[in-house]
C-alpha atoms as a PDB file:
ATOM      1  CA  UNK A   1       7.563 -79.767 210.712  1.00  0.00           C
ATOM      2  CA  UNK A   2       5.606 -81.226 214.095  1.00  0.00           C
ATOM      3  CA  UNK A   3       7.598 -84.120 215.337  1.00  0.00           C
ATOM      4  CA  UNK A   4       4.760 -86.093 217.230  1.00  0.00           C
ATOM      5  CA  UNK A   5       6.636 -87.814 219.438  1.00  0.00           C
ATOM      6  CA  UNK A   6       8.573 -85.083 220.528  1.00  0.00           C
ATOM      7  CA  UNK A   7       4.596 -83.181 221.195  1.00  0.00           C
ATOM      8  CA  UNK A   8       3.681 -86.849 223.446  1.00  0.00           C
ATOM      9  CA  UNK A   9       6.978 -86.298 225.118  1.00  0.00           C
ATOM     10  CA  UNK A  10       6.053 -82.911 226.363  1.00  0.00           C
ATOM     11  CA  UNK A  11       3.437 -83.880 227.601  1.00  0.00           C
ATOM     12  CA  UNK A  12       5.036 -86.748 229.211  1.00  0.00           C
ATOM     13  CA  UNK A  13       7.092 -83.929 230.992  1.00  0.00           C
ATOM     14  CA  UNK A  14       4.014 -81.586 231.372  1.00  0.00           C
ATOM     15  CA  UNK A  15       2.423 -84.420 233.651  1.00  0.00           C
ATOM     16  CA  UNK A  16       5.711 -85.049 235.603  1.00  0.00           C
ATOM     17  CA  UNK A  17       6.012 -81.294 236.649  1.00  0.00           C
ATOM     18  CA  UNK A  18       2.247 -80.941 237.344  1.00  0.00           C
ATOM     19  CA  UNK A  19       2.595 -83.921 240.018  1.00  0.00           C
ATOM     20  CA  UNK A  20       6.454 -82.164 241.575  1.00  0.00           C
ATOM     21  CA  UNK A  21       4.765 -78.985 241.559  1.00  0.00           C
ATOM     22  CA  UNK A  22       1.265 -80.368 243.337  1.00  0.00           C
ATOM     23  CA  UNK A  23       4.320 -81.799 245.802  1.00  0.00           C
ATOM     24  CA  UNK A  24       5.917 -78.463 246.458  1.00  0.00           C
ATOM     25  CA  UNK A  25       2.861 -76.844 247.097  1.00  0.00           C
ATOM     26  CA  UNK A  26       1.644 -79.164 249.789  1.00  0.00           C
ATOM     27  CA  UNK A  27       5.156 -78.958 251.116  1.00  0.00           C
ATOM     28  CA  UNK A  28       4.661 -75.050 250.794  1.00  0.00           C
ATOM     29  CA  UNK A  29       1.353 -75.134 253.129  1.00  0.00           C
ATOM     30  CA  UNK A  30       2.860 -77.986 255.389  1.00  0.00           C
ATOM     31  CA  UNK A  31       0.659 -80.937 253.987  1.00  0.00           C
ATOM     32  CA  UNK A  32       1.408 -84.143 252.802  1.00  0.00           C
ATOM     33  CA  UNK A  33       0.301 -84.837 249.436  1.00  0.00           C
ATOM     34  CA  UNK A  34      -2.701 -87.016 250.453  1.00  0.00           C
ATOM     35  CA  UNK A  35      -3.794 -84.273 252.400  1.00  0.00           C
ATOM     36  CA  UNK A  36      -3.326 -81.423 249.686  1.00  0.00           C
ATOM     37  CA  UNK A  37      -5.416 -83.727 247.628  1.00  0.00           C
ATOM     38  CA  UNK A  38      -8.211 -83.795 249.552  1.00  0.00           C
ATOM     39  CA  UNK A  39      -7.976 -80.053 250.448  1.00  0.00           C
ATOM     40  CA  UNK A  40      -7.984 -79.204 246.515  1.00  0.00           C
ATOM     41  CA  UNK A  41     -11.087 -81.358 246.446  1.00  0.00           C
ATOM     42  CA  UNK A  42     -12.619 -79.306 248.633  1.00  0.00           C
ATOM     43  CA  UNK A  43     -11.038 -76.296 247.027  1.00  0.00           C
ATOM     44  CA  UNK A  44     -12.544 -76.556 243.841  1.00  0.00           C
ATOM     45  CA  UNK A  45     -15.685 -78.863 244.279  1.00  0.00           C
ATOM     46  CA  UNK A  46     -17.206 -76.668 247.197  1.00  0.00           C
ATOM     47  CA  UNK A  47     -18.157 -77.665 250.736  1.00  0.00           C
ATOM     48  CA  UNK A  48     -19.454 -81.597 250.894  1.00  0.00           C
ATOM     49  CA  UNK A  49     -19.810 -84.127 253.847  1.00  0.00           C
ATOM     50  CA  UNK A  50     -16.931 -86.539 255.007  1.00  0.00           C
ATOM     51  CA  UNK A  51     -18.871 -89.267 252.934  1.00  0.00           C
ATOM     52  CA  UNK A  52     -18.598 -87.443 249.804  1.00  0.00           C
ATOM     53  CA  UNK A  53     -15.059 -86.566 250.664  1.00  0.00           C
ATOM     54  CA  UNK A  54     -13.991 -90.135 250.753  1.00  0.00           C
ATOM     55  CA  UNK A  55     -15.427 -91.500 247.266  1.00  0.00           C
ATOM     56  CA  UNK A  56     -13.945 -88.138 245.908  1.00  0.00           C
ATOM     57  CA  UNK A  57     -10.230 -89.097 247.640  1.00  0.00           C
ATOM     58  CA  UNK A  58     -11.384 -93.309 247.217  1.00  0.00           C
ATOM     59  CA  UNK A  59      -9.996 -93.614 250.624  1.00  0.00           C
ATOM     60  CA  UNK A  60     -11.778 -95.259 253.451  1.00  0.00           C
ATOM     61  CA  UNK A  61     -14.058 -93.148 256.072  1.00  0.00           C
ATOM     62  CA  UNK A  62     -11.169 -93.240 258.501  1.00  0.00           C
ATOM     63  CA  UNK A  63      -8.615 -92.380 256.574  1.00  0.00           C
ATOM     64  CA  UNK A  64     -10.666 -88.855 255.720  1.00  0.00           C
ATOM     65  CA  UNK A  65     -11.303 -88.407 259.143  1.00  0.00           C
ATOM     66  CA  UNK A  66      -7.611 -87.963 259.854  1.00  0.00           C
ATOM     67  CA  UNK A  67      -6.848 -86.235 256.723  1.00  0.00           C
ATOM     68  CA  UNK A  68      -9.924 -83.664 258.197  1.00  0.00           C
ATOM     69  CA  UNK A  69      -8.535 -83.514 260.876  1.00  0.00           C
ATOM     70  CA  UNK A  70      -5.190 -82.543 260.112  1.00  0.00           C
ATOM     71  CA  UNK A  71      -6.618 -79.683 257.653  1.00  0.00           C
ATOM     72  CA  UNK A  72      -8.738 -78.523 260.608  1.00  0.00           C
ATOM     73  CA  UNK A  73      -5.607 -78.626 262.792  1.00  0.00           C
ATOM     74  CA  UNK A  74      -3.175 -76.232 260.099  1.00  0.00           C
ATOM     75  CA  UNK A  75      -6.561 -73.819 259.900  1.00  0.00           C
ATOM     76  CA  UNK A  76      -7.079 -75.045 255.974  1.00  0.00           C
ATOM     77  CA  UNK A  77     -10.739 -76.761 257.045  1.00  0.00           C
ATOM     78  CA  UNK A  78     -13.878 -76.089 259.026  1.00  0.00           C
ATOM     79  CA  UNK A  79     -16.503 -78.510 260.435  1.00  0.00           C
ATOM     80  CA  UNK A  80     -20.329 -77.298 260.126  1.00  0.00           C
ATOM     81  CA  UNK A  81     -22.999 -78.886 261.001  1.00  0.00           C
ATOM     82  CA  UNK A  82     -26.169 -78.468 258.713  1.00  0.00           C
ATOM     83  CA  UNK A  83     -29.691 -76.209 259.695  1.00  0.00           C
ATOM     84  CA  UNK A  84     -31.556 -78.476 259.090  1.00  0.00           C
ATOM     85  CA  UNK A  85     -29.986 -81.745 260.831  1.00  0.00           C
ATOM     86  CA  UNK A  86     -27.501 -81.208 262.902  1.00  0.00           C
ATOM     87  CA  UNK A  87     -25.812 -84.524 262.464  1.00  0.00           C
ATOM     88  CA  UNK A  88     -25.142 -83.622 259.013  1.00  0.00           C
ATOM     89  CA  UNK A  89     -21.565 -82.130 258.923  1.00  0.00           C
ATOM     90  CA  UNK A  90     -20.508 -80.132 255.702  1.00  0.00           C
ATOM     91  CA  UNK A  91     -16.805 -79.916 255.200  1.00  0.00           C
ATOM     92  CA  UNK A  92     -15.370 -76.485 253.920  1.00  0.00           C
ATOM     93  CA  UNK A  93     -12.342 -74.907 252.887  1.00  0.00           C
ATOM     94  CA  UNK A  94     -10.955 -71.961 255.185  1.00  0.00           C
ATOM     95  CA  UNK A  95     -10.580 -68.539 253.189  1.00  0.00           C
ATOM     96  CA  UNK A  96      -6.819 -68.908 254.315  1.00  0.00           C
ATOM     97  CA  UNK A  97      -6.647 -72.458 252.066  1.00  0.00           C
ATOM     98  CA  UNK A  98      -8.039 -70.810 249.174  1.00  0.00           C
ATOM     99  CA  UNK A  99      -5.412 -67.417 249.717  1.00  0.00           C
ATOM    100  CA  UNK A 100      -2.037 -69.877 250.494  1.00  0.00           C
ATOM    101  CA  UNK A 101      -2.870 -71.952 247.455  1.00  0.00           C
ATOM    102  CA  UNK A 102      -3.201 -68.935 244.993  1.00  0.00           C
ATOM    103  CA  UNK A 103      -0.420 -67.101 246.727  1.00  0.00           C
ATOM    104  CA  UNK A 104       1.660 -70.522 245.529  1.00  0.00           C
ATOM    105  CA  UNK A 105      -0.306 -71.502 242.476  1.00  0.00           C
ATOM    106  CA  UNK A 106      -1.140 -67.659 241.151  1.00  0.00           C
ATOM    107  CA  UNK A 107       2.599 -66.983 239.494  1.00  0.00           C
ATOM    108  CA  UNK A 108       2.527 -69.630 236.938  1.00  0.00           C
ATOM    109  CA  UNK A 109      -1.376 -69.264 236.456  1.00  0.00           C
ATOM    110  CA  UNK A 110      -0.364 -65.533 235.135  1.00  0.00           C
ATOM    111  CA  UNK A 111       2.625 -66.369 233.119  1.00  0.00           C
ATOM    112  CA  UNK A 112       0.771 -69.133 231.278  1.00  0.00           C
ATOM    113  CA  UNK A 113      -1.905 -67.057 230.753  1.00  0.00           C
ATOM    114  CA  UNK A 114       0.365 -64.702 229.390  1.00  0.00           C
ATOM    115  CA  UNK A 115       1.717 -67.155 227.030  1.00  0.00           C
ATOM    116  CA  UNK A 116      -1.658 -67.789 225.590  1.00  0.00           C
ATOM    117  CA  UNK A 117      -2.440 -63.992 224.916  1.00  0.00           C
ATOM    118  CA  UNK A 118       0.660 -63.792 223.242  1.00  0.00           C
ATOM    119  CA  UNK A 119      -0.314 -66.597 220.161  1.00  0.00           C
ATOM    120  CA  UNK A 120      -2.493 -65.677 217.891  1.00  0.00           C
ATOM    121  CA  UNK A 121      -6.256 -66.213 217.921  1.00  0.00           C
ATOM    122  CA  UNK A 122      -6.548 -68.893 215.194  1.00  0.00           C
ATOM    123  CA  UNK A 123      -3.173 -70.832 217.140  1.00  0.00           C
ATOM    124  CA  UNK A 124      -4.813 -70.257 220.788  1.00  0.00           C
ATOM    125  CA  UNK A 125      -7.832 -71.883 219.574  1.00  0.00           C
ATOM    126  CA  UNK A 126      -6.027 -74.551 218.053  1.00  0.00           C
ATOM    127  CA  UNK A 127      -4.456 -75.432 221.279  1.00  0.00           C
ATOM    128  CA  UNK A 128      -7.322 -75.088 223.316  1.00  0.00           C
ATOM    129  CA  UNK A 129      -9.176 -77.590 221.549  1.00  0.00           C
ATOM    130  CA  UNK A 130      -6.062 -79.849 221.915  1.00  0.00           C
ATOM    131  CA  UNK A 131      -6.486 -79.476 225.183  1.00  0.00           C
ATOM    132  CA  UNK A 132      -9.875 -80.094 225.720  1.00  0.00           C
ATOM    133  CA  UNK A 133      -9.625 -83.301 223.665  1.00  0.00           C
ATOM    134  CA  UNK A 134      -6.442 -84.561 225.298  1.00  0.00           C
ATOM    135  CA  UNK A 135      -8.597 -83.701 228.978  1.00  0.00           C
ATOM    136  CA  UNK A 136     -11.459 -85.812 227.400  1.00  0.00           C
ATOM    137  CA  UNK A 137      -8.833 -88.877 226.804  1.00  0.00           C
ATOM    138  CA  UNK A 138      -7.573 -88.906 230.417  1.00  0.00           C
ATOM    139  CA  UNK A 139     -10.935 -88.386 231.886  1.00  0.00           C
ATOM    140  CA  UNK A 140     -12.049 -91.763 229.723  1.00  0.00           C
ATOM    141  CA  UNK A 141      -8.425 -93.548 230.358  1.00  0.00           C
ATOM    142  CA  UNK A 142      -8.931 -92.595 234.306  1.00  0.00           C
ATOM    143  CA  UNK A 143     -12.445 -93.829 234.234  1.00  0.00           C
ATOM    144  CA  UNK A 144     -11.217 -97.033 232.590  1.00  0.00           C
ATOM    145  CA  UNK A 145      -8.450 -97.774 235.165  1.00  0.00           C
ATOM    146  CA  UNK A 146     -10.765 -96.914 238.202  1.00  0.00           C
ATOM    147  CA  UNK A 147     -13.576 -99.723 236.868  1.00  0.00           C
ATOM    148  CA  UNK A 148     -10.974-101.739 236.970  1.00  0.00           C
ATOM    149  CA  UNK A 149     -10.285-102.460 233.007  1.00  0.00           C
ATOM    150  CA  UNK A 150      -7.275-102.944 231.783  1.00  0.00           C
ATOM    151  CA  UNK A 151      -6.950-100.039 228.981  1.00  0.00           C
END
């Protein structure tokens, strides 16, 4: 029989790893965690200004600017300015962030992946709308605490 609590403590656990592994990887390409943030922002969400950067990371504009500058400085980020107005400066990821990020991220990536192939259809389904759902209620809880609401 499904204990519940022992499912909500799992995932209690699941979270803890997820932020000691985000550590170790920023560790692993020589970041602090503040920057590794920022440079996963940029990882994922595509190239944006400094601006954008900042309400992404909530930090201030200088803070970003060092942050940018230290990822320019280890090779992980590149300054462009725009075509079309020059003062407009896109931030982007170097190919090198996006290769010593899956060289670090890529093993457990496959072995969970391999985990889920293994259940059957009707049980991968099952947990992938857990999942989703459990995403859903952190996405609302996370836009609760950044308005400032107590939950």
């Amino acid at each position: 029989m499904l204990s519940y609590p022992s499912v909500a403590t799992t995932l209690q656990e699941m979270l803890i790893l997820a932020r000691e592994s985000e550590r170790e990887v920023a560790l692993g390409l020589g970041l602090n965690l503040n920057d590794f943030r920022a440079l996963s922002v940029l990882t994922q969400s595509g190239p944006m200004t400094s601006g954008d950067l900042a309400r992404e990371l909530g930090s201030t504009a200088a803070t970003t600017t060092a942050i940018t500058n230290r990822l320019e400085l280890n090779g992980y980020l590149t300054r462009n300015r725009g075509a079309a107005d020059r003062r407009h400066v896109m931030l982007t990821a170097t190919n090198e962030a996006f290769h010593e990020i899956r060289n670090l991220t890529h093993p457990l990536a496959t072995a969970i992946y391999e985990q889920l192939r293994a259940l059957p259809v009707e049980h991968g389904t099952i947990v992938s709308n857990f999942l989703d759902a459990t995403q859903d209620l952190m996405r609302h809880h996370l836009q609760t605490l950044s308005n400032g609401n107590t939950p």
